[in-house]
N, C-alpha and C. Protein backbone atom coordinates (compact mmCIF):
# COMPACT_ATOMS: atom_id res chain seq x y z
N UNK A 1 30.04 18.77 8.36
CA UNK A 1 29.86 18.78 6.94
C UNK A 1 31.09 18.21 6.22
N UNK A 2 32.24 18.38 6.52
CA UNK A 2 33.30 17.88 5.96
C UNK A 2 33.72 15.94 6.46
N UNK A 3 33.01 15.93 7.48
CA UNK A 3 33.25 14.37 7.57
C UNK A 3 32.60 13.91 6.27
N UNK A 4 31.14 14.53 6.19
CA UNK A 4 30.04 13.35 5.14
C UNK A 4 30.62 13.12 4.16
N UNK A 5 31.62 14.33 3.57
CA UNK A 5 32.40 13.39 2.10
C UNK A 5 34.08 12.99 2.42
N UNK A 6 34.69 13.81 3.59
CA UNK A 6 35.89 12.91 3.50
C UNK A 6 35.88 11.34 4.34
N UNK A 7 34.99 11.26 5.23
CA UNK A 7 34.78 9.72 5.92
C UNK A 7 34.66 8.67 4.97
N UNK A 8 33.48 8.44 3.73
CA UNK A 8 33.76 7.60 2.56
C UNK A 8 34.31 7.56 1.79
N UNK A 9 35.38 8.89 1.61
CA UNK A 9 36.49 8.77 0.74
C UNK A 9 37.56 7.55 1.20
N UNK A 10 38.50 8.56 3.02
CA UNK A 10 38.73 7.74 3.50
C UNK A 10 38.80 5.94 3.56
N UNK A 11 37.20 5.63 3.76
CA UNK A 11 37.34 4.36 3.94
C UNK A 11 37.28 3.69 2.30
N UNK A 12 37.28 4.27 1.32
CA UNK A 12 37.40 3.58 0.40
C UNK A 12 38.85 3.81 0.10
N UNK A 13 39.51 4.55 -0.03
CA UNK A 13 40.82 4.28 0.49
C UNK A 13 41.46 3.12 1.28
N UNK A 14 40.60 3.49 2.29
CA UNK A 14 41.42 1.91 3.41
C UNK A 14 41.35 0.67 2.89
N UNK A 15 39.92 0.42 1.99
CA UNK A 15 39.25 -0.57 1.88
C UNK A 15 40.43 -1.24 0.75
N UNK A 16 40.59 -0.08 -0.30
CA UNK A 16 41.73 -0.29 -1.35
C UNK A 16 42.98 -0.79 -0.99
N UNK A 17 43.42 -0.20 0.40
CA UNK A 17 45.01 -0.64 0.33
C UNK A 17 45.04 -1.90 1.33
N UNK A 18 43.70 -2.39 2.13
CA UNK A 18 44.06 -3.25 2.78
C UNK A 18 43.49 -4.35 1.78
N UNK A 19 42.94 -3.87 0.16
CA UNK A 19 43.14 -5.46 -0.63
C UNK A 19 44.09 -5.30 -1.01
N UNK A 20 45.11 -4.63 -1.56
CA UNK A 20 46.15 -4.53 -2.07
C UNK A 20 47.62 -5.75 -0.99
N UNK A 21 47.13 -5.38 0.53
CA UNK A 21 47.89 -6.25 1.23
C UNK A 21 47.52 -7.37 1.26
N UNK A 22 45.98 -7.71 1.68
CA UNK A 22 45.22 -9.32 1.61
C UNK A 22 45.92 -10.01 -0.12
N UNK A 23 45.65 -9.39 -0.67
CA UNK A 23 46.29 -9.77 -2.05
C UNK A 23 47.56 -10.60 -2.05
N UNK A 24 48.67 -9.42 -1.45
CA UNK A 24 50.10 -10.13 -1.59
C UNK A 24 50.51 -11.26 -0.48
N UNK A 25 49.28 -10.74 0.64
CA UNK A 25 49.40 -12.19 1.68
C UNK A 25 48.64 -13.42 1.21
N UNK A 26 47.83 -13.41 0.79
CA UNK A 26 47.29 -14.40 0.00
C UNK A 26 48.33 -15.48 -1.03
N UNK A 27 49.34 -14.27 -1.89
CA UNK A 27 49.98 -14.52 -2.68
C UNK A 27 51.03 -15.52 -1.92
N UNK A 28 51.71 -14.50 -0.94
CA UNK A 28 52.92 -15.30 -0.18
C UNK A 28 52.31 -16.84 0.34
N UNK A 29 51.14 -16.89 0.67
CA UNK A 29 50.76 -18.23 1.64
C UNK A 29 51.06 -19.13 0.47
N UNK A 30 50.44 -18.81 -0.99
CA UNK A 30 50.14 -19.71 -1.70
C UNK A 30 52.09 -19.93 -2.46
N UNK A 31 52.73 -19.26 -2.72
CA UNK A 31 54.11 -19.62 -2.55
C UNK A 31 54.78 -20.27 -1.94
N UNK A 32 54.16 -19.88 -0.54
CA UNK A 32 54.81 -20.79 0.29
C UNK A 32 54.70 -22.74 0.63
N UNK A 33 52.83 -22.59 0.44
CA UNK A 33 52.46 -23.99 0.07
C UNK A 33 53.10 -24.48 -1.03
N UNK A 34 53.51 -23.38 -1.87
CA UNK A 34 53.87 -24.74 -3.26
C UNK A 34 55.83 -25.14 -3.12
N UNK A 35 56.29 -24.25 -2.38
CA UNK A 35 57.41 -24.42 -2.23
C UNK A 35 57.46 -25.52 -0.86
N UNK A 36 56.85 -26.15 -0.15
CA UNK A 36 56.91 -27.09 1.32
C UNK A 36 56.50 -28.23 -0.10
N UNK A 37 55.34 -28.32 -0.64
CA UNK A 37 54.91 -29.04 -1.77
C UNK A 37 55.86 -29.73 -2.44
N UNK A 38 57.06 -28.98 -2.87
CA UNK A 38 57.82 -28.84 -3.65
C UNK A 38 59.02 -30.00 -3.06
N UNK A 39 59.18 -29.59 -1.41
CA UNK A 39 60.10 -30.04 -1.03
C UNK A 39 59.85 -31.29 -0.53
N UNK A 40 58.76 -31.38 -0.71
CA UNK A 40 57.78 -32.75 -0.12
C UNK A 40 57.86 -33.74 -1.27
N UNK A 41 57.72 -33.20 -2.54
CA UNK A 41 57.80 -34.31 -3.40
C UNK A 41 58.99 -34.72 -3.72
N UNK A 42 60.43 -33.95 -3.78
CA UNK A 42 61.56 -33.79 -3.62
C UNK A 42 62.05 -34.78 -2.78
N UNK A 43 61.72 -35.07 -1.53
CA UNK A 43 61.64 -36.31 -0.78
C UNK A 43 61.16 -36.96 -0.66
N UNK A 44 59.77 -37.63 -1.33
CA UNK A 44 59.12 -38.51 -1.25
C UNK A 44 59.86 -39.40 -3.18
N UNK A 45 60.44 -38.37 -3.68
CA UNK A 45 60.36 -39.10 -5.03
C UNK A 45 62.21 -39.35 -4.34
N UNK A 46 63.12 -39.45 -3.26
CA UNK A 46 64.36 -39.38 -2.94
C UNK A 46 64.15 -40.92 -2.38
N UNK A 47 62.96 -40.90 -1.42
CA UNK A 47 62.87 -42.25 -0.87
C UNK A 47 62.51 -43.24 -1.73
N UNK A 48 61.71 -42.83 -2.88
CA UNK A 48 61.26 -43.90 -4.05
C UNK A 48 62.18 -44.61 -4.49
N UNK A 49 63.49 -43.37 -4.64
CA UNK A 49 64.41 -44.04 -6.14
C UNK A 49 65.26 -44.69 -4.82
N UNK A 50 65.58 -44.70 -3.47
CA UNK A 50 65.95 -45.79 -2.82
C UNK A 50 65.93 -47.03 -2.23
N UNK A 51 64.57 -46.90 -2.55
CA UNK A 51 63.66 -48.45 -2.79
C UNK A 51 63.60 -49.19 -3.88
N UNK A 52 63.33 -48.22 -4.68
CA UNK A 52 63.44 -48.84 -5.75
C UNK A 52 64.40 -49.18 -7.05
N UNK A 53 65.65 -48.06 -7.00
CA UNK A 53 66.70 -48.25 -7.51
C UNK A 53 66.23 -47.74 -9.02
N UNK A 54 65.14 -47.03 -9.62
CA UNK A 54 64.76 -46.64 -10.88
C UNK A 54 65.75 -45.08 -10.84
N UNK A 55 66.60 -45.35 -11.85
CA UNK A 55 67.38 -43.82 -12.11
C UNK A 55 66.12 -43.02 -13.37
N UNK A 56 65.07 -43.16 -13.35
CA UNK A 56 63.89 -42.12 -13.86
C UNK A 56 63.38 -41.49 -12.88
N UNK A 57 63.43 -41.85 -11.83
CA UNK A 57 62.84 -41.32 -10.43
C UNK A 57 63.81 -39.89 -10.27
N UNK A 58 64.76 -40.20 -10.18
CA UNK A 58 65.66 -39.15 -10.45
C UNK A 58 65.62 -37.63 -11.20
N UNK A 59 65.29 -38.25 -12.28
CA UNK A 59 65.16 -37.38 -13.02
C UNK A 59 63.79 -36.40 -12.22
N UNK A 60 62.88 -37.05 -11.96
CA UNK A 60 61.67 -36.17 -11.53
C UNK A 60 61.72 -35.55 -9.98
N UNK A 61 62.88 -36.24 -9.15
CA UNK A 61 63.81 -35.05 -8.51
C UNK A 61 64.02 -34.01 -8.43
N UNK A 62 64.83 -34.27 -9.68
CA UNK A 62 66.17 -33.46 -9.56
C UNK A 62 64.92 -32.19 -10.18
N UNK A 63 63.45 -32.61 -10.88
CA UNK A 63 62.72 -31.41 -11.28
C UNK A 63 62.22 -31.10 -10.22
N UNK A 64 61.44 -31.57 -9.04
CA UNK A 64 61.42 -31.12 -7.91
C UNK A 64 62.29 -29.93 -7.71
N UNK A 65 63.64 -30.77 -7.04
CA UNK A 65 64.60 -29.66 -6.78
C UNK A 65 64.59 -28.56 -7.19
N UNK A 66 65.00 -28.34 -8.92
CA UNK A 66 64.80 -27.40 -9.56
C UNK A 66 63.53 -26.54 -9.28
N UNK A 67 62.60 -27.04 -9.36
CA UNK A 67 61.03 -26.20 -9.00
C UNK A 67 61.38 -25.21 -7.90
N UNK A 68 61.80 -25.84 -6.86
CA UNK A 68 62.45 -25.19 -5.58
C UNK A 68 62.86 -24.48 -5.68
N UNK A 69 63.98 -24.54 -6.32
CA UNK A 69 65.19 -23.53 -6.11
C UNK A 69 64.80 -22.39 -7.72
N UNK A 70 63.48 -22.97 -8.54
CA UNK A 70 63.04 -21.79 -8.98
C UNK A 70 62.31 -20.97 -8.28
N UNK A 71 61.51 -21.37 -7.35
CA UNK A 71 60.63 -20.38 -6.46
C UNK A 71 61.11 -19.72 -5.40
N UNK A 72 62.03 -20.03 -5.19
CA UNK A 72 63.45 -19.20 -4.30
C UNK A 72 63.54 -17.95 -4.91
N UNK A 73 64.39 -18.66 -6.07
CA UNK A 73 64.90 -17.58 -6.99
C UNK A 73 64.00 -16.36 -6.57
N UNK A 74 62.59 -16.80 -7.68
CA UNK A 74 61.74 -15.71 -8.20
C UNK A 74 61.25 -14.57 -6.70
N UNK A 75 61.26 -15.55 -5.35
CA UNK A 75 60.71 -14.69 -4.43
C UNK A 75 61.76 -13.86 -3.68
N UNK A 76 62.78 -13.98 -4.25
CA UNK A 76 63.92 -13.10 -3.83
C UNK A 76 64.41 -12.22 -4.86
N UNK A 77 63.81 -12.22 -6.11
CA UNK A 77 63.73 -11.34 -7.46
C UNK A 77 62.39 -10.52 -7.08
N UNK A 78 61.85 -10.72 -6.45
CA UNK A 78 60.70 -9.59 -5.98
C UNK A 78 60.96 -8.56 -4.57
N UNK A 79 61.83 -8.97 -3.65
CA UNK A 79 62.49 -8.96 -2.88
C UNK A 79 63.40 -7.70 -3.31
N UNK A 80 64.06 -7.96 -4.21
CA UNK A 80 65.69 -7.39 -4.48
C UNK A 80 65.93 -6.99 -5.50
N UNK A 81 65.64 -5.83 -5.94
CA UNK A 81 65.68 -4.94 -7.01
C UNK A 81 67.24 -5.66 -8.47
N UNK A 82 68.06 -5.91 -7.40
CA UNK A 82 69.11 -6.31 -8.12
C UNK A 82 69.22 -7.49 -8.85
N UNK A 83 68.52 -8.31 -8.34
CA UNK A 83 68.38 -9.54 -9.10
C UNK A 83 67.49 -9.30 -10.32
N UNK A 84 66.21 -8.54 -10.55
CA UNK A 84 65.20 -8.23 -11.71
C UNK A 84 66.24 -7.73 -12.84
N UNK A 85 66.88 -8.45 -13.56
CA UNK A 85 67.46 -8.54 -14.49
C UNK A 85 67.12 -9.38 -16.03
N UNK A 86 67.90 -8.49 -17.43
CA UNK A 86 67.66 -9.85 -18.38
C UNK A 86 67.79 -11.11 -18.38
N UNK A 87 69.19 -10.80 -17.49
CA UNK A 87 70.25 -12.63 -17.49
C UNK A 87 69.32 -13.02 -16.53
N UNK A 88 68.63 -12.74 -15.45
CA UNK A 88 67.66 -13.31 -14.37
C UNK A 88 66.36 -13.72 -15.36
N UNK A 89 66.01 -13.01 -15.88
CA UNK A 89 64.87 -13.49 -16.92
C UNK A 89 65.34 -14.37 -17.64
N UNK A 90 66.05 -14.73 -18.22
CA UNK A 90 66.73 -16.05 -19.13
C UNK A 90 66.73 -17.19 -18.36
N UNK A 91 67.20 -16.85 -17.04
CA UNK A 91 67.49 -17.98 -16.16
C UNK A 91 66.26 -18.85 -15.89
N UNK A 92 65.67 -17.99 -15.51
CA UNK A 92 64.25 -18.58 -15.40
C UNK A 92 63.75 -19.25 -15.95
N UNK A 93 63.65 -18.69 -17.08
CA UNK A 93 62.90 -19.52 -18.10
C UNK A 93 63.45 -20.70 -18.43
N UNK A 94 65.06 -20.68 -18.63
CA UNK A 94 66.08 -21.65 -18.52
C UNK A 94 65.35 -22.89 -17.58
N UNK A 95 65.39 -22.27 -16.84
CA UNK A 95 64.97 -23.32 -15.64
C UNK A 95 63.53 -24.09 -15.46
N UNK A 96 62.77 -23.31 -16.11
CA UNK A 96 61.29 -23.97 -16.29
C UNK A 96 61.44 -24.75 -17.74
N UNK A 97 62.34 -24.64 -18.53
CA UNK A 97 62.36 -25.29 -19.67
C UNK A 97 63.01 -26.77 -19.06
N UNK A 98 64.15 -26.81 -18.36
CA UNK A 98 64.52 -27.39 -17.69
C UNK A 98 64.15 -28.62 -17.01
N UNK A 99 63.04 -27.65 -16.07
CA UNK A 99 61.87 -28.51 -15.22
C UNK A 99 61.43 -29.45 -16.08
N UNK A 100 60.55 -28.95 -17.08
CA UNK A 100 59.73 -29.90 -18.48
C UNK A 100 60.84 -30.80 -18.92
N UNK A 101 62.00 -30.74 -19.84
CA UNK A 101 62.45 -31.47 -19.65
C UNK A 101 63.00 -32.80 -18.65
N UNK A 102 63.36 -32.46 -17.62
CA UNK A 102 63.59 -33.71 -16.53
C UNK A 102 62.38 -34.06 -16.79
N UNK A 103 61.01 -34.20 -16.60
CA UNK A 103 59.72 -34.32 -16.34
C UNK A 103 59.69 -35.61 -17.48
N UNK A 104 59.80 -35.18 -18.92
CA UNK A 104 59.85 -35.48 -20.00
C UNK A 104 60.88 -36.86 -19.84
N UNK A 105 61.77 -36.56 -19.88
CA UNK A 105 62.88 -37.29 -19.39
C UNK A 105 62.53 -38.53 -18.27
N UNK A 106 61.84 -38.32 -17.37
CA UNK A 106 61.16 -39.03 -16.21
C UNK A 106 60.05 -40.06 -16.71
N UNK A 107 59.16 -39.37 -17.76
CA UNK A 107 58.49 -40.47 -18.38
C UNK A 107 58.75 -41.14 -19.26
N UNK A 108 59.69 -40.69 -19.76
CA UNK A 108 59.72 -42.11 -21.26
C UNK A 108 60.96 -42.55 -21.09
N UNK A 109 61.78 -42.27 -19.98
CA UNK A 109 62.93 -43.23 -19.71
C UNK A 109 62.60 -44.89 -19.29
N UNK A 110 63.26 -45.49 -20.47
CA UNK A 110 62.92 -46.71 -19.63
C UNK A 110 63.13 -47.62 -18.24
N UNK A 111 62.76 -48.08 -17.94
CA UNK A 111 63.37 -48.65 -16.59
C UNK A 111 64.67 -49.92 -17.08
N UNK A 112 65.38 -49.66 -16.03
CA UNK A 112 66.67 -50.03 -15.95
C UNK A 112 66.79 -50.85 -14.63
């Protein structure tokens, strides 16, 4: 008698915490694709501007880069209690303002 209601408690329990994990693994894969992504365009836009000698290429680099080393950041601010800070929140944003700019910067620079 006591299985019939604690057994579907139970498994709705289980059912709960193993989305709770599929969730954050889901999450990590898709971090992780955008950060290889990241580093992929980072070098594909490195070999451009050496072919081609355009210092706008650069610029959309160096936002690459940045992208990178924002998704670093942020997955080691989830990580590490110590980093979840204001000045860490500024930075950030700093840095995605950043991103847009180079970006910005990348398109309407003229070629040289």
């Amino acid at each position: 008698m006591i299985f019939d209601t604690t057994l579907p408690l139970l498994f709705v329990y289980a059912i709960m915490f193993l989305e709770l994990n599929v969730t954050e693994g889901i999450e990590t894969i898709i971090l992780t694709i955008t950060g290889i992504f990241s580093l992929l365009l980072l070098g594909l836009s490195i070999s451009a501007y050496r072919k081609t000698g355009l210092k706008k290429i650069l610029f959309a680099a160096t936002a690459f880069a940045l992208f990178g080393v924002q998704l670093l950041v942020e997955s080691l601010e989830e990580n590490f209690d110590f980093l979840d800070t204001d000045i860490m929140s500024i930075i950030m944003t700093s840095m995605t303002l950043g991103i847009l700019i180079l970006f910005f910067l990348a398109i309407v620079k003229k070629n040289n």
